[in-house]
PDB file of N, CA and C in Angstrom:
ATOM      1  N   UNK A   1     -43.544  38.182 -31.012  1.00  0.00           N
ATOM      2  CA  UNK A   1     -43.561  39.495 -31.621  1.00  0.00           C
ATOM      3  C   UNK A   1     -42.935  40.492 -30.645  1.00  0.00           C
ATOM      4  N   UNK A   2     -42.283  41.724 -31.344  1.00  0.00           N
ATOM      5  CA  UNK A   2     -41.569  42.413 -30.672  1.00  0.00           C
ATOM      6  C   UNK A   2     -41.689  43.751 -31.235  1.00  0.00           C
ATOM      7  N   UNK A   3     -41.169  44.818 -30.700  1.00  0.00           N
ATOM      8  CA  UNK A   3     -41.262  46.187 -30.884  1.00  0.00           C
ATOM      9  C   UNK A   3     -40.552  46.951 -30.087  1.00  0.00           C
ATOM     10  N   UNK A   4     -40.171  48.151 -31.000  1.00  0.00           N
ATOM     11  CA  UNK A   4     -38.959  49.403 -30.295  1.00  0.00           C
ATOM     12  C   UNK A   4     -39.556  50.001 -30.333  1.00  0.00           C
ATOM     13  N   UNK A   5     -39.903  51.250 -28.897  1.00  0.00           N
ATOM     14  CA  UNK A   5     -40.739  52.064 -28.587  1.00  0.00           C
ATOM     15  C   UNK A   5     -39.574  53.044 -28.092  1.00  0.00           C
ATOM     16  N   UNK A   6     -40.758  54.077 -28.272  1.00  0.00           N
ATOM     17  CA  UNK A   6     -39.506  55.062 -27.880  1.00  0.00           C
ATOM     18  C   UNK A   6     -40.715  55.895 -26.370  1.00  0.00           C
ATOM     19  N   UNK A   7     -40.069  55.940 -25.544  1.00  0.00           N
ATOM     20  CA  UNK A   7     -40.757  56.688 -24.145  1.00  0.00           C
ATOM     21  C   UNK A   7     -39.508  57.611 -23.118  1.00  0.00           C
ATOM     22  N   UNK A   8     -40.381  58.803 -23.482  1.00  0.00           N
ATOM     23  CA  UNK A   8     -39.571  59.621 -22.646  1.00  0.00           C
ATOM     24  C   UNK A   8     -38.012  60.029 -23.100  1.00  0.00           C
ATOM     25  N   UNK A   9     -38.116  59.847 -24.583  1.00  0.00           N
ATOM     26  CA  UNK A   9     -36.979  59.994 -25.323  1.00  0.00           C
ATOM     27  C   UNK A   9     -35.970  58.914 -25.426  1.00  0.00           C
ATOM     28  N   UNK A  10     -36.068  57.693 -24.695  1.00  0.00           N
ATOM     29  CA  UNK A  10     -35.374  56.472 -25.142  1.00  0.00           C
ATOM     30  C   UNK A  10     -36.017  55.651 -25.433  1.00  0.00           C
ATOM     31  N   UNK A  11     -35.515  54.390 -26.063  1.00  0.00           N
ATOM     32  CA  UNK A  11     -35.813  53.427 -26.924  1.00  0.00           C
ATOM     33  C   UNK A  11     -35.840  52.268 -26.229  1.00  0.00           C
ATOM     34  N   UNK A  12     -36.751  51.376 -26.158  1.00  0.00           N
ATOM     35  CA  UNK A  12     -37.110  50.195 -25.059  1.00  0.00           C
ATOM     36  C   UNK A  12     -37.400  48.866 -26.221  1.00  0.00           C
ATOM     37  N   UNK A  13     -36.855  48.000 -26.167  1.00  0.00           N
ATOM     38  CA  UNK A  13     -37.450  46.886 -27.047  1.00  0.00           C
ATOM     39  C   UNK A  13     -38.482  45.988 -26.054  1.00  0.00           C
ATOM     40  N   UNK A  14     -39.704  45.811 -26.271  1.00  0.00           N
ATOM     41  CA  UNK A  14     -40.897  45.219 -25.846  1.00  0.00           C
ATOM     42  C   UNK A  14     -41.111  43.827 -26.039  1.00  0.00           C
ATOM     43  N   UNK A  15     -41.436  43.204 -25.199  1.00  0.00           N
ATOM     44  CA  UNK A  15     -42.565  42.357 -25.944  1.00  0.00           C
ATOM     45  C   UNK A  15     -43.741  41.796 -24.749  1.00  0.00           C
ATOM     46  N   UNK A  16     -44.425  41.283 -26.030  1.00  0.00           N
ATOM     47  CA  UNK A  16     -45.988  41.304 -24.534  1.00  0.00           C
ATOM     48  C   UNK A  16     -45.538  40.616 -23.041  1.00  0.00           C
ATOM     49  N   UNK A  17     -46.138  41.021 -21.786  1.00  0.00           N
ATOM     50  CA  UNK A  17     -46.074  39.963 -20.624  1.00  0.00           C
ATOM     51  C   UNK A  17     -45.182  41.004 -20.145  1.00  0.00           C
ATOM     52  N   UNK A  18     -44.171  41.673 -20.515  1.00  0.00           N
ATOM     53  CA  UNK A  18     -42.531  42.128 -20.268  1.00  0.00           C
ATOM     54  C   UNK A  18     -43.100  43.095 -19.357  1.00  0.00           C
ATOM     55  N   UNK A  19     -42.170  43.407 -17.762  1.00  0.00           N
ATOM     56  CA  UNK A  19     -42.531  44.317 -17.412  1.00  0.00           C
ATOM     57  C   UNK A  19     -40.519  45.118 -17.338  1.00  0.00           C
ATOM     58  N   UNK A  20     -40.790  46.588 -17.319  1.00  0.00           N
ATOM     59  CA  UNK A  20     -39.798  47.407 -17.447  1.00  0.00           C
ATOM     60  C   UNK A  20     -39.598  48.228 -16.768  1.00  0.00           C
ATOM     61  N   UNK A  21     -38.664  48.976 -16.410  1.00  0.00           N
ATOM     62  CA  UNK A  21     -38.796  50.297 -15.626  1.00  0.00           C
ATOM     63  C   UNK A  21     -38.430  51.197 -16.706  1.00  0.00           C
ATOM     64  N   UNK A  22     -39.484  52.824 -16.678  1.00  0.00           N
ATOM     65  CA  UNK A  22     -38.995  53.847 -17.365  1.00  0.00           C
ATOM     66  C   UNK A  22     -39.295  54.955 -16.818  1.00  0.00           C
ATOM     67  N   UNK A  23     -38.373  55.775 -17.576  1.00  0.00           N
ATOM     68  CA  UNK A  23     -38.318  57.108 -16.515  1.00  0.00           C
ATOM     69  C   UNK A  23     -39.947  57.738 -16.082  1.00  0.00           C
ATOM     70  N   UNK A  24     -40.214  58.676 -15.208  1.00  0.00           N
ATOM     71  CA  UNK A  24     -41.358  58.881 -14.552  1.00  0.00           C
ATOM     72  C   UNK A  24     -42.038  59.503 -15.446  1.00  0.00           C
ATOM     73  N   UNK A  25     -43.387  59.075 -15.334  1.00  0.00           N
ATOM     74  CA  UNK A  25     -44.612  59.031 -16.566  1.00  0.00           C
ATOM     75  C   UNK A  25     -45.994  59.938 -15.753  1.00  0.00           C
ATOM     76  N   UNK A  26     -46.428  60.550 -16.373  1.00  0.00           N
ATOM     77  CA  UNK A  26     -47.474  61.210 -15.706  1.00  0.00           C
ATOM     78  C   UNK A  26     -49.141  60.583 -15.668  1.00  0.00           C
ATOM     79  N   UNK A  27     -49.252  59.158 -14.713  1.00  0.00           N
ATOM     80  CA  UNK A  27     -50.063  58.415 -14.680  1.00  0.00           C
ATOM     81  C   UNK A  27     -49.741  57.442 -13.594  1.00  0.00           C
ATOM     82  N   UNK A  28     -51.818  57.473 -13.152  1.00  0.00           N
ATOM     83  CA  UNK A  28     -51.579  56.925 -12.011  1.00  0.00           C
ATOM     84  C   UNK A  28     -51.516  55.070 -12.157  1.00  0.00           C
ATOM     85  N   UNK A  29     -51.273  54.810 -10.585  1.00  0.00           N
ATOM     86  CA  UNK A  29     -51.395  53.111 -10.930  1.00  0.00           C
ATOM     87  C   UNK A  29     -52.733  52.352 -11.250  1.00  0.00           C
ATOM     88  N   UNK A  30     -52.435  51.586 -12.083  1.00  0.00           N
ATOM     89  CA  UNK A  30     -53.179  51.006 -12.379  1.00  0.00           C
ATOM     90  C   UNK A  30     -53.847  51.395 -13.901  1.00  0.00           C
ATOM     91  N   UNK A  31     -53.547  52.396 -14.604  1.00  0.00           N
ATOM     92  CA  UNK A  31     -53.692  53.024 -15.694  1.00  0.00           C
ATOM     93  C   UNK A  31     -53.306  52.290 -16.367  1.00  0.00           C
ATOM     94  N   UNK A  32     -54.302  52.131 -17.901  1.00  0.00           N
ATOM     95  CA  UNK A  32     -54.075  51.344 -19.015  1.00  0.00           C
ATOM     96  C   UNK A  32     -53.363  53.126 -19.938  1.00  0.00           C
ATOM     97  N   UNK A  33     -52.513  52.869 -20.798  1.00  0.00           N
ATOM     98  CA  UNK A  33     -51.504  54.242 -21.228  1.00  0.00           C
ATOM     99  C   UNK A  33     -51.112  53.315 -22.771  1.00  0.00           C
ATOM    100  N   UNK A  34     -51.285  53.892 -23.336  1.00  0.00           N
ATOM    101  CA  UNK A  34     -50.911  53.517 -25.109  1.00  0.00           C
ATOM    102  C   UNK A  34     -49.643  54.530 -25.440  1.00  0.00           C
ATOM    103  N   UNK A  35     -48.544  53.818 -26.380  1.00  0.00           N
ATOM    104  CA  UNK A  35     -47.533  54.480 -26.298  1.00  0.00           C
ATOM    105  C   UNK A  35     -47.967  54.082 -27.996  1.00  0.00           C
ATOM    106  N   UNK A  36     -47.732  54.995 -28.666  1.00  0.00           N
ATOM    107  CA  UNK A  36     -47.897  55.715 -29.937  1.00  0.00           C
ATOM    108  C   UNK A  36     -47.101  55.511 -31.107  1.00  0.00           C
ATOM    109  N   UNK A  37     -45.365  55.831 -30.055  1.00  0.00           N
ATOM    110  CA  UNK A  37     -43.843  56.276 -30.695  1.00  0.00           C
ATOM    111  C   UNK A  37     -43.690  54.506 -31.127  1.00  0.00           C
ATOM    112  N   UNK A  38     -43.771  54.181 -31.863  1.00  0.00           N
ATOM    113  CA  UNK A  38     -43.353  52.666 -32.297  1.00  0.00           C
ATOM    114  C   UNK A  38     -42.445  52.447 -33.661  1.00  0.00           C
ATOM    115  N   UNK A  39     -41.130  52.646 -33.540  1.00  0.00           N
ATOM    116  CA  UNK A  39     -39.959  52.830 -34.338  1.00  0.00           C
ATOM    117  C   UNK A  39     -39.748  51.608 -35.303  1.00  0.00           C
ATOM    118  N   UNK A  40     -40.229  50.213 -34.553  1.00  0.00           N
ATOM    119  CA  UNK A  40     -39.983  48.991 -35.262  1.00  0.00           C
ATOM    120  C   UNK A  40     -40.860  47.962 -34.517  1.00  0.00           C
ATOM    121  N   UNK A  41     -41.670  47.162 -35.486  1.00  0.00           N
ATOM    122  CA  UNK A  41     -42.369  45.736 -34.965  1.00  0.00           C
ATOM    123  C   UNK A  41     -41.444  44.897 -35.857  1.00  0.00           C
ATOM    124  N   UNK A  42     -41.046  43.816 -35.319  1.00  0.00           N
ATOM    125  CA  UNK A  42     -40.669  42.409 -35.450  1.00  0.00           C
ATOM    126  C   UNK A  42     -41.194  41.800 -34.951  1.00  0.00           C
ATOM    127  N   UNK A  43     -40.775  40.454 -36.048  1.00  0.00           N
ATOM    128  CA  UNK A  43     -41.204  38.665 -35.098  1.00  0.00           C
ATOM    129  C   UNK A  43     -41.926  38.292 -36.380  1.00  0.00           C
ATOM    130  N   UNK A  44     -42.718  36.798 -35.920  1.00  0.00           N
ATOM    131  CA  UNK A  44     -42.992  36.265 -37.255  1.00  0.00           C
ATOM    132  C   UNK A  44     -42.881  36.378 -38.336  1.00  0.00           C
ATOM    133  N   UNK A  45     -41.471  36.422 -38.906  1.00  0.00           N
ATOM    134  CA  UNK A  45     -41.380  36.250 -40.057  1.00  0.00           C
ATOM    135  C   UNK A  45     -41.538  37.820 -40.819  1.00  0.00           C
ATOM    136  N   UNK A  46     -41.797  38.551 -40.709  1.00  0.00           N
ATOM    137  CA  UNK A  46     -41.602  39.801 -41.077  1.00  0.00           C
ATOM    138  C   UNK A  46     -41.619  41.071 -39.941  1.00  0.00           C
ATOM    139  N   UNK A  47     -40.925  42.079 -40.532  1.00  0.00           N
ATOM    140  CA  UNK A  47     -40.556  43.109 -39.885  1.00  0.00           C
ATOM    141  C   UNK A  47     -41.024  44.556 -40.474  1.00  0.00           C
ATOM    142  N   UNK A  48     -41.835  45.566 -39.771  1.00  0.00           N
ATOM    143  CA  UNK A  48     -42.198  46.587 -39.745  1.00  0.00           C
ATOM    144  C   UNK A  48     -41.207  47.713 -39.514  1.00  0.00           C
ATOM    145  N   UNK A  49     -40.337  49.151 -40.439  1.00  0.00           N
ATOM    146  CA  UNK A  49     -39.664  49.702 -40.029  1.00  0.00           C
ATOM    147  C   UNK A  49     -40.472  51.041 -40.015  1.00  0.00           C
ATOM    148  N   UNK A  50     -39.907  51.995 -39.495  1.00  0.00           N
ATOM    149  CA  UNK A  50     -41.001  52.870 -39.362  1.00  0.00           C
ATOM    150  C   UNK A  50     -39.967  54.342 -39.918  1.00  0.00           C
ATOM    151  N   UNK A  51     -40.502  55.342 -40.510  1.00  0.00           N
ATOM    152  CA  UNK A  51     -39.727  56.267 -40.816  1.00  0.00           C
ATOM    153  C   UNK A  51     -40.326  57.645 -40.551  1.00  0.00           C
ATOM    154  N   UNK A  52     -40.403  58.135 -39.155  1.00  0.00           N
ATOM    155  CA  UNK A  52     -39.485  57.314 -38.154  1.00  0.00           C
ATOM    156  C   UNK A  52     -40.501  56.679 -36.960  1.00  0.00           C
ATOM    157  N   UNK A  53     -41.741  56.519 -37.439  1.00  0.00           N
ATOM    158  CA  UNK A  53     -42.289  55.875 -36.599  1.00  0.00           C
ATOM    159  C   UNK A  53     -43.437  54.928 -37.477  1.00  0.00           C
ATOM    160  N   UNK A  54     -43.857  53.530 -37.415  1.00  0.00           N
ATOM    161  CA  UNK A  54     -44.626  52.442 -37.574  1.00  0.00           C
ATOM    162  C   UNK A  54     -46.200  53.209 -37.746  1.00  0.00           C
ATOM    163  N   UNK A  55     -46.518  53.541 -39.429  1.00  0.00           N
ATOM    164  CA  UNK A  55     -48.062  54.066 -38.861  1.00  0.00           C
ATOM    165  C   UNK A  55     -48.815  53.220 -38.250  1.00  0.00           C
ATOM    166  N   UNK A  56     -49.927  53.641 -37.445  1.00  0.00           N
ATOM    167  CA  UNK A  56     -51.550  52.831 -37.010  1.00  0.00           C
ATOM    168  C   UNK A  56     -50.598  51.742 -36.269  1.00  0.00           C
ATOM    169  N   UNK A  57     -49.614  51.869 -35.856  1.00  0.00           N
ATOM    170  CA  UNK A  57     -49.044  50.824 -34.900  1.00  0.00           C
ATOM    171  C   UNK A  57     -49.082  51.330 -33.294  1.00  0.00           C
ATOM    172  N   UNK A  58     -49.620  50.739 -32.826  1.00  0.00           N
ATOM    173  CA  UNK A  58     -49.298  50.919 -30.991  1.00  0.00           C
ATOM    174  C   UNK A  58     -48.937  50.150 -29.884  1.00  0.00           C
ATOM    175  N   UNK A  59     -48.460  50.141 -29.008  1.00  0.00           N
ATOM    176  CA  UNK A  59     -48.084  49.496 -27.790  1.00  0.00           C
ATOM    177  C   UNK A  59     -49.257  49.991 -26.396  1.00  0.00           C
ATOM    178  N   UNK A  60     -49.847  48.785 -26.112  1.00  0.00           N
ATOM    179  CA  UNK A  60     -50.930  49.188 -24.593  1.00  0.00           C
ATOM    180  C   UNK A  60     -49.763  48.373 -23.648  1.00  0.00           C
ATOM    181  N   UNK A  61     -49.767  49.415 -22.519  1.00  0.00           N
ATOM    182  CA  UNK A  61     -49.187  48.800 -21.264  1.00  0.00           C
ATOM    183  C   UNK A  61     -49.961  49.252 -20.322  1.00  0.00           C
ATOM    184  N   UNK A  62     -49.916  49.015 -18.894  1.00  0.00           N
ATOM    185  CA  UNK A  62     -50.596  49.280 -17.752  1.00  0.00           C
ATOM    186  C   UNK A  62     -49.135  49.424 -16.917  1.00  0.00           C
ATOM    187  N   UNK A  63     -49.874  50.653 -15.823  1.00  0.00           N
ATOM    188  CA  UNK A  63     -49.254  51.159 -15.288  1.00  0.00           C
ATOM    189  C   UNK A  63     -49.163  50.408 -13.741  1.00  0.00           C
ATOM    190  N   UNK A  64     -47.969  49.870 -12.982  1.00  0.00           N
ATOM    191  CA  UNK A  64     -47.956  49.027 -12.255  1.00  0.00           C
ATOM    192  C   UNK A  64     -47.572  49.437 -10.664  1.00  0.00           C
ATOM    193  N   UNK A  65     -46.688  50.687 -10.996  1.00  0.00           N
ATOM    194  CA  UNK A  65     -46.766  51.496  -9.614  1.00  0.00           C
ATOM    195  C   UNK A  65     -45.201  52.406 -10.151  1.00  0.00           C
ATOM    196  N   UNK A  66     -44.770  53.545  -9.416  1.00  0.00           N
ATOM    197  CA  UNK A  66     -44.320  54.304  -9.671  1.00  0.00           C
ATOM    198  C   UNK A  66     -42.533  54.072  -7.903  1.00  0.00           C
ATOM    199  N   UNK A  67     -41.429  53.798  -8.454  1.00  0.00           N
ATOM    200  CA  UNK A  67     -40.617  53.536  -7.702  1.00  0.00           C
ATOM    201  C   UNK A  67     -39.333  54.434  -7.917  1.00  0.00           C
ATOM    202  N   UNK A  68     -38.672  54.374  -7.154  1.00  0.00           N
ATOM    203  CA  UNK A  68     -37.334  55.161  -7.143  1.00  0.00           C
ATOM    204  C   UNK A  68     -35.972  54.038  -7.142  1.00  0.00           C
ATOM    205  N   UNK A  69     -34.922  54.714  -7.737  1.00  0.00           N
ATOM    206  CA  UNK A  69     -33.941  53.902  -8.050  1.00  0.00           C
ATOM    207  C   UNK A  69     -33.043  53.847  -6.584  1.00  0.00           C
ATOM    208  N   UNK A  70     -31.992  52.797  -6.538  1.00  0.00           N
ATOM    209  CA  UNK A  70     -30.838  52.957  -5.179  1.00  0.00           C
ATOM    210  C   UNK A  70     -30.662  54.656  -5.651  1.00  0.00           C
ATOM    211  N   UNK A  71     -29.999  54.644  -4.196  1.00  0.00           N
ATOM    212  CA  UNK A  71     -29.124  55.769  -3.968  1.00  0.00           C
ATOM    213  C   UNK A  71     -28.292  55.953  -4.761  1.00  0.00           C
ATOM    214  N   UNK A  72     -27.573  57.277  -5.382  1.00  0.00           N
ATOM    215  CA  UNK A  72     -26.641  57.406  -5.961  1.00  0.00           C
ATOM    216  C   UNK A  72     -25.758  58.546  -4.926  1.00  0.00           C
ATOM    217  N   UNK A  73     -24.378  58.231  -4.798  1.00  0.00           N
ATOM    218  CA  UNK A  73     -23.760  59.400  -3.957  1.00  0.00           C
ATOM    219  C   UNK A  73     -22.870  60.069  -4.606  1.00  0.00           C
ATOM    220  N   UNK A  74     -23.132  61.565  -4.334  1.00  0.00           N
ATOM    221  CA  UNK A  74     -22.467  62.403  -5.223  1.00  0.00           C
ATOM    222  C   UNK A  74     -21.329  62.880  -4.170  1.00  0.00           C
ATOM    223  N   UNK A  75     -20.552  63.034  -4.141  1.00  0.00           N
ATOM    224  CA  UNK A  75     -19.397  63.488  -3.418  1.00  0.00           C
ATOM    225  C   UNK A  75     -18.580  64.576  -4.069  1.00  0.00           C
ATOM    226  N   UNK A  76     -17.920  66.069  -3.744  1.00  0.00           N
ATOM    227  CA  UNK A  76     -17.123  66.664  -4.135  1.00  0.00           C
ATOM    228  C   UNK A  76     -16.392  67.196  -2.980  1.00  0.00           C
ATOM    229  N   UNK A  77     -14.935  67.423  -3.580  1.00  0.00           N
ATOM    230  CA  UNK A  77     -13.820  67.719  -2.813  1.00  0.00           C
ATOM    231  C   UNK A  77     -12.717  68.300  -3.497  1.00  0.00           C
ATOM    232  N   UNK A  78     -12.485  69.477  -3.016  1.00  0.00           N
ATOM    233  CA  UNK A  78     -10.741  70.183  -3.098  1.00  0.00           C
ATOM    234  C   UNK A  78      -9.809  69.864  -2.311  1.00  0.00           C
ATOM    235  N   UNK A  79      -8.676  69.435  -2.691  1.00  0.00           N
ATOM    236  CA  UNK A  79      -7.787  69.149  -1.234  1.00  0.00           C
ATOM    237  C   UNK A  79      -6.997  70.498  -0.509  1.00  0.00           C
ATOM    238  N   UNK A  80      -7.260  70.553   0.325  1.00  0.00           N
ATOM    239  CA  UNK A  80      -6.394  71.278   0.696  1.00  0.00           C
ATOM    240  C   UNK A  80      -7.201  73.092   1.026  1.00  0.00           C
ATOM    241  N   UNK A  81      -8.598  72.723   1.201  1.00  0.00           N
ATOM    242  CA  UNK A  81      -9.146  73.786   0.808  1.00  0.00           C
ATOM    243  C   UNK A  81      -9.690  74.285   1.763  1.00  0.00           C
ATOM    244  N   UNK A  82     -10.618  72.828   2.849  1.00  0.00           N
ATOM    245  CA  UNK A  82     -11.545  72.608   3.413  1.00  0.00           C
ATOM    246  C   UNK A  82     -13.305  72.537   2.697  1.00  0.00           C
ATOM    247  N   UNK A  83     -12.810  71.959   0.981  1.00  0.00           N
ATOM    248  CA  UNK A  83     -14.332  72.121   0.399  1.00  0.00           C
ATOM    249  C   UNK A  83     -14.798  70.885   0.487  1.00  0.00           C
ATOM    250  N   UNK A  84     -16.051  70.214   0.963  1.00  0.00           N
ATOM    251  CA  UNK A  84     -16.447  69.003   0.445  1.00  0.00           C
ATOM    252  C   UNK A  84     -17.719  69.267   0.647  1.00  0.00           C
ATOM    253  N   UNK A  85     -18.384  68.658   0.016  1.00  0.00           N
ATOM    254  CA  UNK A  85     -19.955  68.422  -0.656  1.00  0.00           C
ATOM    255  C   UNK A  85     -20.423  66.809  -0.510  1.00  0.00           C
ATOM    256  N   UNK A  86     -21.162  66.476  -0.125  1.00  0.00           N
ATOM    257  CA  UNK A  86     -22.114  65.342  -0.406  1.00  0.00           C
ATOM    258  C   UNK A  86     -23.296  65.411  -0.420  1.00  0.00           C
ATOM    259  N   UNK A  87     -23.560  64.539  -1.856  1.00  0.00           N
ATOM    260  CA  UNK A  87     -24.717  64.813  -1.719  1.00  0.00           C
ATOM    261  C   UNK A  87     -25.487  63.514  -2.472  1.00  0.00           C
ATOM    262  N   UNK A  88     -26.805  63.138  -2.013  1.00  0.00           N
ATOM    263  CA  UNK A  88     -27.499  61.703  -2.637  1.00  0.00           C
ATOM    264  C   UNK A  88     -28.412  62.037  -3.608  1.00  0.00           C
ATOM    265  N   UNK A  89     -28.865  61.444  -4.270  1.00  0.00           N
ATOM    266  CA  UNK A  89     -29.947  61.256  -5.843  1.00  0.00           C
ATOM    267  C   UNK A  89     -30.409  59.860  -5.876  1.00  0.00           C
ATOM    268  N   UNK A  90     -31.742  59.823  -5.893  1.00  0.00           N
ATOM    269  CA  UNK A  90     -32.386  58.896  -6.151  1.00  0.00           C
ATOM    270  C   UNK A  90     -33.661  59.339  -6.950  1.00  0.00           C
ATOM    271  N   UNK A  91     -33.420  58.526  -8.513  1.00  0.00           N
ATOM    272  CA  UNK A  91     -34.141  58.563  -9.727  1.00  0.00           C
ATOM    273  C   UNK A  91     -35.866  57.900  -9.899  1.00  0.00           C
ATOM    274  N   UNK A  92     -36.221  58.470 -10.170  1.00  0.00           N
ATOM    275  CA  UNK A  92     -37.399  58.505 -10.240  1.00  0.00           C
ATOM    276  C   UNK A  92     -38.093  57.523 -11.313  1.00  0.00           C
ATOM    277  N   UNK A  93     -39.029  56.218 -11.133  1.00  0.00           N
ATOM    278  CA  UNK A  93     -39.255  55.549 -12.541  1.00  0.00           C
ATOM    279  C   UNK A  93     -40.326  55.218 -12.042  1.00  0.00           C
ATOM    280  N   UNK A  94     -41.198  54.503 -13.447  1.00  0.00           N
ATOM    281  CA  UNK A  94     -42.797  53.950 -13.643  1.00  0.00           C
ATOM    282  C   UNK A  94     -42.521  52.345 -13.901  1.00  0.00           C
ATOM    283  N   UNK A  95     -42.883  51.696 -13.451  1.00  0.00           N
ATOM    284  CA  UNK A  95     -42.904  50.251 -13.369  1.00  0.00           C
ATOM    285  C   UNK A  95     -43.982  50.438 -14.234  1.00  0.00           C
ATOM    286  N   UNK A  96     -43.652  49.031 -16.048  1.00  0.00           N
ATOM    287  CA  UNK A  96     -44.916  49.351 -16.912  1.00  0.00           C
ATOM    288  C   UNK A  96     -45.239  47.600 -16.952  1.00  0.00           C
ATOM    289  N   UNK A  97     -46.452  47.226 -17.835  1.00  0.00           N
ATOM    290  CA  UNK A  97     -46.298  46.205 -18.071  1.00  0.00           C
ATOM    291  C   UNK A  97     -46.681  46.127 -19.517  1.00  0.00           C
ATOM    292  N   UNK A  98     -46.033  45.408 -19.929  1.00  0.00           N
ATOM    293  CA  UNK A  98     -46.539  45.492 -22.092  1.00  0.00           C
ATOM    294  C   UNK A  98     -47.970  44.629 -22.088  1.00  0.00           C
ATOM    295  N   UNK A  99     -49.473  45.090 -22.134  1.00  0.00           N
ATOM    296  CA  UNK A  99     -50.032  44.054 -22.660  1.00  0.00           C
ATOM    297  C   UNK A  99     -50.380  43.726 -24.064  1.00  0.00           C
ATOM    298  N   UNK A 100     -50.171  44.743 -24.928  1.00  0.00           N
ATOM    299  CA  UNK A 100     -50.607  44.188 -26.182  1.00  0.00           C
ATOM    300  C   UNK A 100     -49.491  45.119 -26.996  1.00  0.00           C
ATOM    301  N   UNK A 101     -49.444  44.815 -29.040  1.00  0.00           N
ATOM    302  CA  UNK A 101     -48.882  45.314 -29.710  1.00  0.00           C
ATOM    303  C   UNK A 101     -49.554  45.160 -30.591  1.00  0.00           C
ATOM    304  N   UNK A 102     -49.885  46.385 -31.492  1.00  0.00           N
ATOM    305  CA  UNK A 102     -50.987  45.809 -32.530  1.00  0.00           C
ATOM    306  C   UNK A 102     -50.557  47.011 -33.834  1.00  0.00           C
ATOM    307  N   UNK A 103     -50.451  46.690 -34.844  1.00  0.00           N
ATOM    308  CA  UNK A 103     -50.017  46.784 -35.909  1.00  0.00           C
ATOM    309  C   UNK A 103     -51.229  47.672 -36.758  1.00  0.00           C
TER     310      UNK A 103
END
């Protein structure tokens, strides 16, 4: 069984056991967190669509610890100017784990 959730404004396809990274969630580790937004259940043989969300349907995950992405390097430059800029970004995410989906 499977399911499209929507967190933090994007769309994640699930399924139990699965762990994911998503953008930063306001919860600590170790938190059990129910996600609500459930757009579509599939699997066995029939499929749930939701318009635009699956009623009395939910997703439980637990919260597994909270990490940051690589570096990203931002660099800007004019030639000829003496302008340059650098600069780094590193993104912010929630390590989840799917334990249940229930309809």
């Amino acid at each position: 069984m499977y399911a499209i959730v929507e967190i933090a404004g994007k769309q994640y396809k699930v399924q139990e056991n699965a762990k994911l990274y998503v953008p930063l969630l306001k919860a600590n580790e170790e938190d059990s967190i129910t996600l609500d937004n459930v757009l579509l259940i599939g699997g066995n043989g029939d499929t749930h669509i939701g318009a635009p969300v699956v009623e009395g349907a939910s997703v439980g995950a637990t919260v597994l610890g909270h990490v940051k992405a690589d570096k990203v390097i931002v660099f800007k430059k004019k030639r000829r100017k003496g302008y340059k800029v650098k600069n780094g970004h590193r993104q912010k995410y929630t390590q989840i784990r799917i334990d249940s989906i229930s309809v």
